[in-house]
C-alpha atoms as a PDB file:
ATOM      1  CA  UNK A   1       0.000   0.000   0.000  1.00  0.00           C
ATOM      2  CA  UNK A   2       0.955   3.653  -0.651  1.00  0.00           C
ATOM      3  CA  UNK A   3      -0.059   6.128   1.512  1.00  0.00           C
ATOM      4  CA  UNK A   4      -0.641   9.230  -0.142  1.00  0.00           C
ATOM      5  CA  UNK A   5      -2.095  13.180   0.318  1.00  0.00           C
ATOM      6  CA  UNK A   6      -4.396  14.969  -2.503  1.00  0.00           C
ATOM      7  CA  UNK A   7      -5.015  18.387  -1.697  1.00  0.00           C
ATOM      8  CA  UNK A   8      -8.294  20.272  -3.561  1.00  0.00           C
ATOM      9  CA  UNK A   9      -8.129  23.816  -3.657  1.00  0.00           C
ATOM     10  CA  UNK A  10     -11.100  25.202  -5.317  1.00  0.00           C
ATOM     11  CA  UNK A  11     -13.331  28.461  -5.312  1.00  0.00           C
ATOM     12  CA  UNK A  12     -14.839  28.256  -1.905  1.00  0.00           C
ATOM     13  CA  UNK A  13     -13.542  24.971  -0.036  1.00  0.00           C
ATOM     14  CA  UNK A  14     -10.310  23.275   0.377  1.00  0.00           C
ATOM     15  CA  UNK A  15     -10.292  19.764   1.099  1.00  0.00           C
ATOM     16  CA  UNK A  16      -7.945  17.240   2.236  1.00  0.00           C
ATOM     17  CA  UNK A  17      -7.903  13.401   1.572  1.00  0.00           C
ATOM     18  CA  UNK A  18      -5.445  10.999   3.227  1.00  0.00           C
ATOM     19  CA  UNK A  19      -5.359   7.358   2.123  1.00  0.00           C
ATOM     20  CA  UNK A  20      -3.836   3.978   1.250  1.00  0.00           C
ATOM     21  CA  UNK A  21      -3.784   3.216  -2.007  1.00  0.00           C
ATOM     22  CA  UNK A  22      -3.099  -0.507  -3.024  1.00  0.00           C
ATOM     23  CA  UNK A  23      -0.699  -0.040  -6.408  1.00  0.00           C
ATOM     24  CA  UNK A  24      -2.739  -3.381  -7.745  1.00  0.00           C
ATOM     25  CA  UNK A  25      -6.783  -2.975  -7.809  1.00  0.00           C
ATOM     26  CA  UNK A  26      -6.724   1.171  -6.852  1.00  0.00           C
ATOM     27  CA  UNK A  27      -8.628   0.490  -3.911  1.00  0.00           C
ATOM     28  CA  UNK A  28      -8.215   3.471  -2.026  1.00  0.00           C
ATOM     29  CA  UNK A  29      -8.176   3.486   2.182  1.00  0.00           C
ATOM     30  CA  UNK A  30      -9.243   6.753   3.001  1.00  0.00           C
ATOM     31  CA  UNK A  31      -7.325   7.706   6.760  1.00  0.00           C
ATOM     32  CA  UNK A  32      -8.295  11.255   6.831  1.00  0.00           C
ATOM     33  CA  UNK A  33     -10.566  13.684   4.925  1.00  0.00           C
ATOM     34  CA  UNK A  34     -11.683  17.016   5.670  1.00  0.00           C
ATOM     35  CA  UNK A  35     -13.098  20.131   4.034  1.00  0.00           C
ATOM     36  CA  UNK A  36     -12.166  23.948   5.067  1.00  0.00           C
ATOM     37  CA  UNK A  37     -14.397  26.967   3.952  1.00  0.00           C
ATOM     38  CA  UNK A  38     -12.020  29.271   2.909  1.00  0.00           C
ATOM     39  CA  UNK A  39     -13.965  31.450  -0.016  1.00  0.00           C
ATOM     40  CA  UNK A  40     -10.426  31.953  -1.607  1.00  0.00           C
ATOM     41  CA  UNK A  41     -12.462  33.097  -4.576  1.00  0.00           C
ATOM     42  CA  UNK A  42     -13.898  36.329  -2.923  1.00  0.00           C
ATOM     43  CA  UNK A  43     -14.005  38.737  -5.140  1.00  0.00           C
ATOM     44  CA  UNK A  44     -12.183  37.253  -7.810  1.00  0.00           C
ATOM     45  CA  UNK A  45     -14.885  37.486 -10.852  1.00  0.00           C
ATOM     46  CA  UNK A  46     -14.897  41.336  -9.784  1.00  0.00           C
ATOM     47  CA  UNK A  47     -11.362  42.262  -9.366  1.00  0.00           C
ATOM     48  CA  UNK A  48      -9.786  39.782 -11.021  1.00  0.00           C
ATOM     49  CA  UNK A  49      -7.330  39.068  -7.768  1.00  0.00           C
ATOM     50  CA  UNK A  50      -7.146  36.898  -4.799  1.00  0.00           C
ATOM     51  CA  UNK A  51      -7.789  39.246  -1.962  1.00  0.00           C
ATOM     52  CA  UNK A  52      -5.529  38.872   1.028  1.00  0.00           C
ATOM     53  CA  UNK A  53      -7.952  37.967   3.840  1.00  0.00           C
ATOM     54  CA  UNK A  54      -8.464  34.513   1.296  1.00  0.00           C
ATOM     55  CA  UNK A  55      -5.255  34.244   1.248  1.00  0.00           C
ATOM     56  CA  UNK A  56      -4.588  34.265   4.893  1.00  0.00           C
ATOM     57  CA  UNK A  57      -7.848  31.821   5.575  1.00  0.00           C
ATOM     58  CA  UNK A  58      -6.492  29.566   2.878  1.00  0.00           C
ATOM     59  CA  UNK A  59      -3.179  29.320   4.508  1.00  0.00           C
ATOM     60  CA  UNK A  60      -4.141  28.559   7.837  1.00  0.00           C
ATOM     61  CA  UNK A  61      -5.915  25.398   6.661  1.00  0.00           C
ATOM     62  CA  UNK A  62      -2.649  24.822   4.872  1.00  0.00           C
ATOM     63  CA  UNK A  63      -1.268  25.011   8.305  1.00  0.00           C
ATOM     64  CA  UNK A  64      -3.957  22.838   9.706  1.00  0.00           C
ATOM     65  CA  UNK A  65      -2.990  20.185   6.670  1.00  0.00           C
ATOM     66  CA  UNK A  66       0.551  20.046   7.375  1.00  0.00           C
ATOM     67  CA  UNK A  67       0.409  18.752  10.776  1.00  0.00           C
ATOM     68  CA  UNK A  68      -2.046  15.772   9.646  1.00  0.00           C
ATOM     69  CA  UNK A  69      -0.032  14.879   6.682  1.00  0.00           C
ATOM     70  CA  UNK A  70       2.946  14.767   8.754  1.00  0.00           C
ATOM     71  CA  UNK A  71       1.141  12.907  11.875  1.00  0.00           C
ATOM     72  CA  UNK A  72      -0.281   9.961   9.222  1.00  0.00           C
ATOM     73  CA  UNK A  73       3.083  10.003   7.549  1.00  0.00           C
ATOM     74  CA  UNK A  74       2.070  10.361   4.214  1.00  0.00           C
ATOM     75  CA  UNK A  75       4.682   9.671   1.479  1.00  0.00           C
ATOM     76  CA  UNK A  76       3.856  11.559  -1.304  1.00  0.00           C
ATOM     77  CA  UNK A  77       1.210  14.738  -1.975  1.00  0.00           C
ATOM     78  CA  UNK A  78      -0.268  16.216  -4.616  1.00  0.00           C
ATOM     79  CA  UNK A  79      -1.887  19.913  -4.575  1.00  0.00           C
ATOM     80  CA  UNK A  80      -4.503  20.624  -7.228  1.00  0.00           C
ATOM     81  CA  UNK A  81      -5.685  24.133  -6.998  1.00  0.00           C
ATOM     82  CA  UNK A  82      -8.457  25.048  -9.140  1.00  0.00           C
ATOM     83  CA  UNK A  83     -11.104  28.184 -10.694  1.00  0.00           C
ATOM     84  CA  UNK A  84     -10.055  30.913  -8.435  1.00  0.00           C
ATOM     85  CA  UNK A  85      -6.691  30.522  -8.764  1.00  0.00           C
ATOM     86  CA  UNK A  86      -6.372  30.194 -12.490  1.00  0.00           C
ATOM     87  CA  UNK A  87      -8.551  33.552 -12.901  1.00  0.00           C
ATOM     88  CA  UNK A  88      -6.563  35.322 -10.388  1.00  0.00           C
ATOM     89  CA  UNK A  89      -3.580  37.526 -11.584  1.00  0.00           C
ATOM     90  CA  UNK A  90      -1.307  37.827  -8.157  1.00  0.00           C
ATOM     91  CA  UNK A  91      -1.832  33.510  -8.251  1.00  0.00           C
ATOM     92  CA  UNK A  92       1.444  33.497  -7.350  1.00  0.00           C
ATOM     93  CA  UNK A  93       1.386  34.821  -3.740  1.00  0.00           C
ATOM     94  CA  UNK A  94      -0.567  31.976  -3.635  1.00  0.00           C
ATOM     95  CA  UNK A  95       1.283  29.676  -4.848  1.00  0.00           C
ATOM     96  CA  UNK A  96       4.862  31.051  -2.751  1.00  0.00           C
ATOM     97  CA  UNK A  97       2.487  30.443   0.100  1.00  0.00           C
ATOM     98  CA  UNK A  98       1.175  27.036  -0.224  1.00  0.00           C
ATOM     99  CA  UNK A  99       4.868  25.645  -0.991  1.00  0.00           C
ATOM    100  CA  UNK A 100       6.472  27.494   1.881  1.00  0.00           C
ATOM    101  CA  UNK A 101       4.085  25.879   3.966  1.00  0.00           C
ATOM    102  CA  UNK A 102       3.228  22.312   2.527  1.00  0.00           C
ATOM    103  CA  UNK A 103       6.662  22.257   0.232  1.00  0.00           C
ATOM    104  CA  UNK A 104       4.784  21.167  -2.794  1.00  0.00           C
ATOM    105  CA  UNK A 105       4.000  23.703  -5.264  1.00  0.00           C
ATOM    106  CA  UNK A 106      -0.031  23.858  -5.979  1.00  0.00           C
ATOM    107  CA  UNK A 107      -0.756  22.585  -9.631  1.00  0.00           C
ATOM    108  CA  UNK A 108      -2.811  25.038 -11.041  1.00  0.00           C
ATOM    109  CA  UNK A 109      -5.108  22.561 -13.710  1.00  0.00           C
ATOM    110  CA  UNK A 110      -6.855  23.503 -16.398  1.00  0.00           C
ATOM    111  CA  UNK A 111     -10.229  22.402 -16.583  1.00  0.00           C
ATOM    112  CA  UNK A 112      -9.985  19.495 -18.563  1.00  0.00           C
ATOM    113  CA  UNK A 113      -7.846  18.330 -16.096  1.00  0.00           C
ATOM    114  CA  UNK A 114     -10.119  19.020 -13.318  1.00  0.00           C
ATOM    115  CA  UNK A 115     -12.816  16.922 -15.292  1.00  0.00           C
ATOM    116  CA  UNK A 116     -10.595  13.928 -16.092  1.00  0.00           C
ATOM    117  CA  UNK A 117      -9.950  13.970 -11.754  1.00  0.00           C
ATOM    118  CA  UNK A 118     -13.519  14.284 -11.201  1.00  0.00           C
ATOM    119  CA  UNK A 119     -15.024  11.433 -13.524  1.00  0.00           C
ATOM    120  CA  UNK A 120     -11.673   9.325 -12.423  1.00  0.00           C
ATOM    121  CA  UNK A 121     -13.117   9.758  -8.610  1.00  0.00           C
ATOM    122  CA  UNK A 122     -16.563   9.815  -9.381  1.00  0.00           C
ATOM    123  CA  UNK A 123     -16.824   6.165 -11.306  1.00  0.00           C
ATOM    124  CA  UNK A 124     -14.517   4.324  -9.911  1.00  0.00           C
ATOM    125  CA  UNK A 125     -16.616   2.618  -7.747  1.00  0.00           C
ATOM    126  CA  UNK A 126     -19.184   2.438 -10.594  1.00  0.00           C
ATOM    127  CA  UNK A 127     -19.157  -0.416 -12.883  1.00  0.00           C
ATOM    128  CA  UNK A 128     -22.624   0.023 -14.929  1.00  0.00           C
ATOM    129  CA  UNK A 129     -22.136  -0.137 -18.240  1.00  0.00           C
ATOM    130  CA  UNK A 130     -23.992   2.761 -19.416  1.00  0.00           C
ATOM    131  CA  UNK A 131     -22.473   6.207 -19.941  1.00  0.00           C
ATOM    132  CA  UNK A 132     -22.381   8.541 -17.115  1.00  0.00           C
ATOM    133  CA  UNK A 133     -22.774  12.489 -17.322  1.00  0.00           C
ATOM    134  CA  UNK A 134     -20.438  13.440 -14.375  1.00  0.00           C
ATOM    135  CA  UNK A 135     -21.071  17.144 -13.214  1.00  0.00           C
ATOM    136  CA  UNK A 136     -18.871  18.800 -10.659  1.00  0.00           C
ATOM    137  CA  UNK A 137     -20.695  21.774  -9.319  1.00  0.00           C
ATOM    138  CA  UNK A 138     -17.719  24.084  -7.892  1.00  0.00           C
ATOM    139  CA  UNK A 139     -17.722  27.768  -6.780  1.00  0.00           C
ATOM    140  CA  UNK A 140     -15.938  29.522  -9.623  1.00  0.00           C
ATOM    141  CA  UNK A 141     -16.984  26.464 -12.463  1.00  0.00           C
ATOM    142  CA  UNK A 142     -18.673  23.694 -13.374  1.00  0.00           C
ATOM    143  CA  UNK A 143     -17.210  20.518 -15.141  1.00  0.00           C
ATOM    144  CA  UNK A 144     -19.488  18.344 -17.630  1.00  0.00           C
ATOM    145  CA  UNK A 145     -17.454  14.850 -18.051  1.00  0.00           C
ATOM    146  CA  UNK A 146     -18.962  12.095 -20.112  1.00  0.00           C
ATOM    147  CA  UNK A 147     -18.244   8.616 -20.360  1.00  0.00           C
ATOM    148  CA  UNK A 148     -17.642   5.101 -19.319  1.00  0.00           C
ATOM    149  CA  UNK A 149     -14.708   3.904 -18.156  1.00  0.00           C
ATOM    150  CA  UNK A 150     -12.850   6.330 -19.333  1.00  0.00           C
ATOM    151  CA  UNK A 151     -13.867  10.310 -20.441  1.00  0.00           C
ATOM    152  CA  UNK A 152     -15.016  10.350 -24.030  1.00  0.00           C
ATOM    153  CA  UNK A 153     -15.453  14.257 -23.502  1.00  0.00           C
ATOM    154  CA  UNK A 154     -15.085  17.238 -20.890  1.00  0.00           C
ATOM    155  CA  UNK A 155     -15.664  20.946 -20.501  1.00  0.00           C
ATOM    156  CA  UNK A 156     -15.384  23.234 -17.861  1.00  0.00           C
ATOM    157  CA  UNK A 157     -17.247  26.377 -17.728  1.00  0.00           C
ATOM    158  CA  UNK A 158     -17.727  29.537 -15.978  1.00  0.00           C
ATOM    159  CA  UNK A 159     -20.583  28.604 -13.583  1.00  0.00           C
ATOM    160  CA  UNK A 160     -20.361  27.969  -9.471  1.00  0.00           C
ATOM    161  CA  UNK A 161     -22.196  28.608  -6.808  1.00  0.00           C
ATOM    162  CA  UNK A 162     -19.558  31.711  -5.543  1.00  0.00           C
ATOM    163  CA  UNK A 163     -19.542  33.752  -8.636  1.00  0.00           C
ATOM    164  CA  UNK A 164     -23.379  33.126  -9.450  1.00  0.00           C
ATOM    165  CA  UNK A 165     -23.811  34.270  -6.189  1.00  0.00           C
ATOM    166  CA  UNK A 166     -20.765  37.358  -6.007  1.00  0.00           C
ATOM    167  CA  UNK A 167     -22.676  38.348 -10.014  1.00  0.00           C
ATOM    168  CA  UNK A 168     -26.645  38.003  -9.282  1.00  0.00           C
ATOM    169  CA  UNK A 169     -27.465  38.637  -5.474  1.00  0.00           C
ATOM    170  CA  UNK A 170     -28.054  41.425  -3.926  1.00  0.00           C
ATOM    171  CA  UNK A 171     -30.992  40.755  -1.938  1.00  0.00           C
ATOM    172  CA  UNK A 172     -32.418  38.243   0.651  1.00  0.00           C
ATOM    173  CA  UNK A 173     -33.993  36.034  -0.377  1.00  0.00           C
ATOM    174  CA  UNK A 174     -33.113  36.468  -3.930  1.00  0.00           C
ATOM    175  CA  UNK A 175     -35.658  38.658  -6.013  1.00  0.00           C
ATOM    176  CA  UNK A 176     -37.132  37.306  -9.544  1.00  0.00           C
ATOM    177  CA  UNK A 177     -35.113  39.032 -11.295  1.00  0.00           C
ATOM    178  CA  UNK A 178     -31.697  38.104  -9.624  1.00  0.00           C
ATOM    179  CA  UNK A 179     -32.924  34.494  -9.956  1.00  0.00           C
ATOM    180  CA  UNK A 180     -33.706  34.933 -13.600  1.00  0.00           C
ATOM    181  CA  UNK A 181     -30.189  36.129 -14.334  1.00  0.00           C
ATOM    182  CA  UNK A 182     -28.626  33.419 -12.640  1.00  0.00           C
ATOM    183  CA  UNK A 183     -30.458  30.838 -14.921  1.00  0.00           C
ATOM    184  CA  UNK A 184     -29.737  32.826 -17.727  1.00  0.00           C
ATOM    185  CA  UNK A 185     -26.181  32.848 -17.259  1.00  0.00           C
ATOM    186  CA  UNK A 186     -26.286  28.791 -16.241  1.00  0.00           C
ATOM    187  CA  UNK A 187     -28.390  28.551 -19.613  1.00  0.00           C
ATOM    188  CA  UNK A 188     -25.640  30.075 -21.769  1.00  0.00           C
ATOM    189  CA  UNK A 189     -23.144  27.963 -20.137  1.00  0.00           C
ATOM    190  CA  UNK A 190     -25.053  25.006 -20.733  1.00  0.00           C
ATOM    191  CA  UNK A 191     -25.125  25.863 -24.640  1.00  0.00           C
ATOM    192  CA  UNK A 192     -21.205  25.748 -24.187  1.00  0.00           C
ATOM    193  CA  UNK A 193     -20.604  22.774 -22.786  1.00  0.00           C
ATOM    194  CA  UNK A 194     -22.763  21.556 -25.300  1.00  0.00           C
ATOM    195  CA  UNK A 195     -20.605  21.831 -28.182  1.00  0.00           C
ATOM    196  CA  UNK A 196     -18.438  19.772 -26.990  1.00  0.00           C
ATOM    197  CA  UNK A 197     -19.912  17.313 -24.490  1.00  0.00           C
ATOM    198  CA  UNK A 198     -23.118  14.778 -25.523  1.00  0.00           C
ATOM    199  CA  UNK A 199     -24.552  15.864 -22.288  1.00  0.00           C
ATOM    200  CA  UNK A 200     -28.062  14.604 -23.161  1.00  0.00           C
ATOM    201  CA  UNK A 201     -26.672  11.199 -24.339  1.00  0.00           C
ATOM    202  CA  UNK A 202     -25.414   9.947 -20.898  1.00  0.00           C
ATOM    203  CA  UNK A 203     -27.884   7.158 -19.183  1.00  0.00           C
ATOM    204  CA  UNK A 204     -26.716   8.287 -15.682  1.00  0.00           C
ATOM    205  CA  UNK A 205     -26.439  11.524 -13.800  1.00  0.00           C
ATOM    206  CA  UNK A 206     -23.753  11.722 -11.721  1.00  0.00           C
ATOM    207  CA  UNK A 207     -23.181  14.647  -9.505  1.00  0.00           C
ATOM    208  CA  UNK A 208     -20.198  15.870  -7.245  1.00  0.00           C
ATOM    209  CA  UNK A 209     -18.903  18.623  -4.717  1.00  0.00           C
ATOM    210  CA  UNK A 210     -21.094  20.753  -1.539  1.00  0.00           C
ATOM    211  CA  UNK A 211     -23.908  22.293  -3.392  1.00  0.00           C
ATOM    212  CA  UNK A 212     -25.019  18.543  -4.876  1.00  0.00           C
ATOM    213  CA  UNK A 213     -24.387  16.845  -1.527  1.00  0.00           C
ATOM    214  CA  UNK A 214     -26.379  19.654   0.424  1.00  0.00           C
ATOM    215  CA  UNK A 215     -29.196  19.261  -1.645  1.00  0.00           C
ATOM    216  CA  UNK A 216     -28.991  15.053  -0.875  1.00  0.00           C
ATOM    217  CA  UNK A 217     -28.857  15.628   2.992  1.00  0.00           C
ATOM    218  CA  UNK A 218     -31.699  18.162   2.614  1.00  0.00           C
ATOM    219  CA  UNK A 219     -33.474  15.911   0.760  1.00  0.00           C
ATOM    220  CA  UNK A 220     -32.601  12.971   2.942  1.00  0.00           C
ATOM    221  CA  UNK A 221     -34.056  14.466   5.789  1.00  0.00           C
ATOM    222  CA  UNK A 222     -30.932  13.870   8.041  1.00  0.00           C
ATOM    223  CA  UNK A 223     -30.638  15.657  10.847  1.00  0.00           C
ATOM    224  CA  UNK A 224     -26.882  16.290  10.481  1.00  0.00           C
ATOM    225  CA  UNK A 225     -24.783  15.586   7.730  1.00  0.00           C
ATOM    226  CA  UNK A 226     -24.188  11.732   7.370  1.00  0.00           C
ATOM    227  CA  UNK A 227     -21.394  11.051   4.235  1.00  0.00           C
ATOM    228  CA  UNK A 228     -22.244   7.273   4.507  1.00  0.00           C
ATOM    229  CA  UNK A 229     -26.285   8.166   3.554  1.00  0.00           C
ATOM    230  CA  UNK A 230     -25.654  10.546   1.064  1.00  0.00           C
ATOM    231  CA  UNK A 231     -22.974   8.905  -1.074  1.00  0.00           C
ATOM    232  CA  UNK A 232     -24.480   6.971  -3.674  1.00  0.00           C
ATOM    233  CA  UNK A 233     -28.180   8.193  -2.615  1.00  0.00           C
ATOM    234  CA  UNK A 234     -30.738   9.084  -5.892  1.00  0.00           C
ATOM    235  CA  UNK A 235     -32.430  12.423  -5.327  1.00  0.00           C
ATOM    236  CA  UNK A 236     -35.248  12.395  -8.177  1.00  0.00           C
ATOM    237  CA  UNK A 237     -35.728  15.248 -10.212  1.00  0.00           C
ATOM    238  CA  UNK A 238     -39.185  16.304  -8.241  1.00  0.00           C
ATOM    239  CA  UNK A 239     -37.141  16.070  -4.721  1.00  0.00           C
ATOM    240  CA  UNK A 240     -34.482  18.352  -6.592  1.00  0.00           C
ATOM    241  CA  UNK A 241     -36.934  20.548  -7.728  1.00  0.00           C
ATOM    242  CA  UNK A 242     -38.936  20.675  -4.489  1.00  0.00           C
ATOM    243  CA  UNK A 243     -35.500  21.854  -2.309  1.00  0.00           C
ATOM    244  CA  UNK A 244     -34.780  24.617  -4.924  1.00  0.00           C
ATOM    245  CA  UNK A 245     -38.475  26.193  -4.611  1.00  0.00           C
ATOM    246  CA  UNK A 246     -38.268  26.142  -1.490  1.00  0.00           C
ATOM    247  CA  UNK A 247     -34.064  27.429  -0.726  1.00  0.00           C
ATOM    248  CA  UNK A 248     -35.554  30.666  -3.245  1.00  0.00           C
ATOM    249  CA  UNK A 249     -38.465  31.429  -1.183  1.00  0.00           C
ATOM    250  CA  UNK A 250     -36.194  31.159   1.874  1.00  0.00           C
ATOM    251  CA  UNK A 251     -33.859  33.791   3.874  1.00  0.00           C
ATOM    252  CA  UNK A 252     -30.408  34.097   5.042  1.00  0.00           C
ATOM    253  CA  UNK A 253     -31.410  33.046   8.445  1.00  0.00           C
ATOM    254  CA  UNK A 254     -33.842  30.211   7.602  1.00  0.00           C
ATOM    255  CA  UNK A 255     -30.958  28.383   5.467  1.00  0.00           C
ATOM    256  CA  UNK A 256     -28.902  28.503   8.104  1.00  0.00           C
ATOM    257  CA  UNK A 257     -31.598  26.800  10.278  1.00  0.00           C
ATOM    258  CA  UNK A 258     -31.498  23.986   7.825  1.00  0.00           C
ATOM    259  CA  UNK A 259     -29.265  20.867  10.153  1.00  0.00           C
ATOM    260  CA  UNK A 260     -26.943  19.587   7.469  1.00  0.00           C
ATOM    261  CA  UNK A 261     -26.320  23.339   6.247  1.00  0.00           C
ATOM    262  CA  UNK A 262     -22.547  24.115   6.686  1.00  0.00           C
ATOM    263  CA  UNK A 263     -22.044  27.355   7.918  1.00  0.00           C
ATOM    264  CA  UNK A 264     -20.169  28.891   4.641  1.00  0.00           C
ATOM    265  CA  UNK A 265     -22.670  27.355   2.055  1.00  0.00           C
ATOM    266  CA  UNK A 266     -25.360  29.254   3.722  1.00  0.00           C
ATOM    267  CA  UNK A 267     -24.931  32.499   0.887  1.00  0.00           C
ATOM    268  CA  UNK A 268     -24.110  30.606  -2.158  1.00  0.00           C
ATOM    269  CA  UNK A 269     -25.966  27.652  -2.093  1.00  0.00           C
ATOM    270  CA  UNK A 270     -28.850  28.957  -4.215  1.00  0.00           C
ATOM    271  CA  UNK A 271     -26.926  29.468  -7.145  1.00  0.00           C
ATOM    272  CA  UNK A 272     -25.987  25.776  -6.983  1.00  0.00           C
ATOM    273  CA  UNK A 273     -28.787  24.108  -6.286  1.00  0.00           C
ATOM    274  CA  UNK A 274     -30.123  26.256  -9.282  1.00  0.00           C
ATOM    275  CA  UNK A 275     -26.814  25.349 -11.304  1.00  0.00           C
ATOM    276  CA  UNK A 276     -27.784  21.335 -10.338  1.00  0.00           C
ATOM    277  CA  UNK A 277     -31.415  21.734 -11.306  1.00  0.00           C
ATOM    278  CA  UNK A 278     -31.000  23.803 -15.177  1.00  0.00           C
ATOM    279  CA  UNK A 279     -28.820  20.182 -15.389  1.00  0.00           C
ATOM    280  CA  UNK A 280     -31.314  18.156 -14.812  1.00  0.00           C
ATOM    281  CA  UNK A 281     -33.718  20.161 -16.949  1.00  0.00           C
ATOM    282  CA  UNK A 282     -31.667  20.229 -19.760  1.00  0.00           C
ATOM    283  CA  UNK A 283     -30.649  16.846 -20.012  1.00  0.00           C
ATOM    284  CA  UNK A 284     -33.914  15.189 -18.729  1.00  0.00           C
ATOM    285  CA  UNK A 285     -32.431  13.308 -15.749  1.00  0.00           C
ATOM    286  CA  UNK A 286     -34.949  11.408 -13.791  1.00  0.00           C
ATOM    287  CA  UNK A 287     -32.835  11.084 -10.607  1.00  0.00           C
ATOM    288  CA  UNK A 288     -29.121  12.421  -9.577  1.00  0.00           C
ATOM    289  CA  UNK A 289     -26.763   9.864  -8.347  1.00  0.00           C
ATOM    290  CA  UNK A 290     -24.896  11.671  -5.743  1.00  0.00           C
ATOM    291  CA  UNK A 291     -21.214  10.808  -5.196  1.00  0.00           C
ATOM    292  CA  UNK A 292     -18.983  11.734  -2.192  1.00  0.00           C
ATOM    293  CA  UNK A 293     -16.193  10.768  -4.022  1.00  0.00           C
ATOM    294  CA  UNK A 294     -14.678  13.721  -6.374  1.00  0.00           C
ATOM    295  CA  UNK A 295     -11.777  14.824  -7.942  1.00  0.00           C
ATOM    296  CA  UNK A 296     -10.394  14.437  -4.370  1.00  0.00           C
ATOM    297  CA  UNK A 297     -10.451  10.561  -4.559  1.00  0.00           C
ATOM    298  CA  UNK A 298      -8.961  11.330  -8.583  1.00  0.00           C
ATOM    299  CA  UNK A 299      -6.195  13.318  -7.313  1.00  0.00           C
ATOM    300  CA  UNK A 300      -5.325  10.694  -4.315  1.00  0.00           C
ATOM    301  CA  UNK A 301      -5.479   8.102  -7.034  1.00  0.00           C
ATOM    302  CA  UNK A 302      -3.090   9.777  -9.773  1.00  0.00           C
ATOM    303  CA  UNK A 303      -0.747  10.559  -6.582  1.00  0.00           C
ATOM    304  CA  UNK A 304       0.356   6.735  -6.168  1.00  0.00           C
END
């Protein structure tokens, strides 16, 4: 076994996994995992640059990381950083950061990449033979990954539930109008990913990250969030569709009333319940097959 460290940096979250990883089947032993608010996309879609008070939450979870990697003894790590940081244009204080404190330099993917990590996380434990439409619902994007076994064809675009959110809202709960921009601008980027991905074509709805898993638990009914129920739960379209109605008619305060609502998906998690619904109405998926396992488990995997 290899024990390794995957590091997710993304829009609004950074996440940790820790796990064996036999070199044979790819069965991966997960040790440690845990996830870290850190919004290091504030602001970004507006000014175009990570603002320093991310910066400084961002590295304290570093911090935070360090010590468990070191206590589990993992042997080798990996640091994908994603949206935020590719959009931002002083990336690398961020990147000087996370190496003087993790001494790995963050990989700053494309979003191709980020799909082939995704779908690679997302199936493994899959082995239907139909073709899956993978969907990674992030804070500064939104991947679209088809295929089986392996991707037949990815896109990333421009939609998450932080810059939906940092574009469209202004007030609480979200007026019509706000909420008809934000499907308008999920629309359009639906019509991109299009061109390039058969999104309609898939048999099976797969979807990934906080705003998809939210949406499970809330659906669920748990009364705190249980990873065990939610991953691999089906949340039908009408269950879906039920949560988002209600999450728009709702305020600030009521969301955060909600048991299984973390504390820093209160704001944005609107826009991607919204962003998870215009998929499901545009492809005509029955059900969502909701998977705990992301490009976290992909970048783990790709480590050993």
């Amino acid at each position: 076994m290899t024990r390794v460290a995957g590091i997710d940096c993304g829009t609004n979250s950074i996440r940790l996994l820790v796990a064996d990883v036999h070199p044979g089947t790819g069965e991966l032993i997960e040790l440690d995992r845990r996830m870290t608010i850190v919004r290091l996309g504030q602001g970004v879609d507006k000014t175009g640059r990570l603002a320093p008070e991310a910066l400084e939450r961002t590295f304290a979870a570093c911090r935070e990381y360090a010590a468990v990697i070191k206590e589990l003894g993992a042997e080798k790590l990996r640091f994908v950083a994603t949206s935020a940081s590719r959009d931002a244009e002083n990336r690398d204080d961020f990147v000087a950061g996370v190496l003087d404190i993790l001494g790995v330099e963050p990989e700053v993917i494309s979003g191709d990449q980020e799909a082939e990590f995704s779908f690679t996380g997302a199936t493994a434990e899959l082995h239907g033979t139909e073709k899956y439409l993978v969907v990674d619902i992030g804070g500064g994007s939104t991947e679209f990954v088809v295929g089986n076994r392996h991707v037949e064809a990815a896109r990333s675009v421009d939609i998450g539930c932080v810059r939906l959110t940092e574009r469209h809202v202004r007030s609480d709960p979200p007026s019509a109008a706000e909420v008809a921009a934000i499907r308008a601008d999920i629309r359009a980027a639906l019509d991109l990913a299009e061109r390039t991905v058969p999104i309609r074509e898939a048999e099976t709805l797969v979807g990934l990250a906080g705003s998809v898993t939210t949406v499970a638990a809330i659906a669920l009914g748990l009364p705190e969030y249980e990873s065990e129920k939610i991953h691999h739960s089906r949340i039908s379209y009408e269950k879906v569709d039920e949560i988002v109605t209600s999450l728009l008619g709702s305020t600030h305060a009521e969301r955060a009333a909600i048991p299984v609502m973390h504390p820093g998906r209160v704001d944005v998690i609107v826009s991607g319940a919204l962003v998870l619904l215009e998929i499901m109405e545009r492809t005509g998926a029955r059900e969502v097959v909701v998977s705990e396992h992301d490009i976290l488990d992909g970048i783990a995997l790709s480590v050993a």
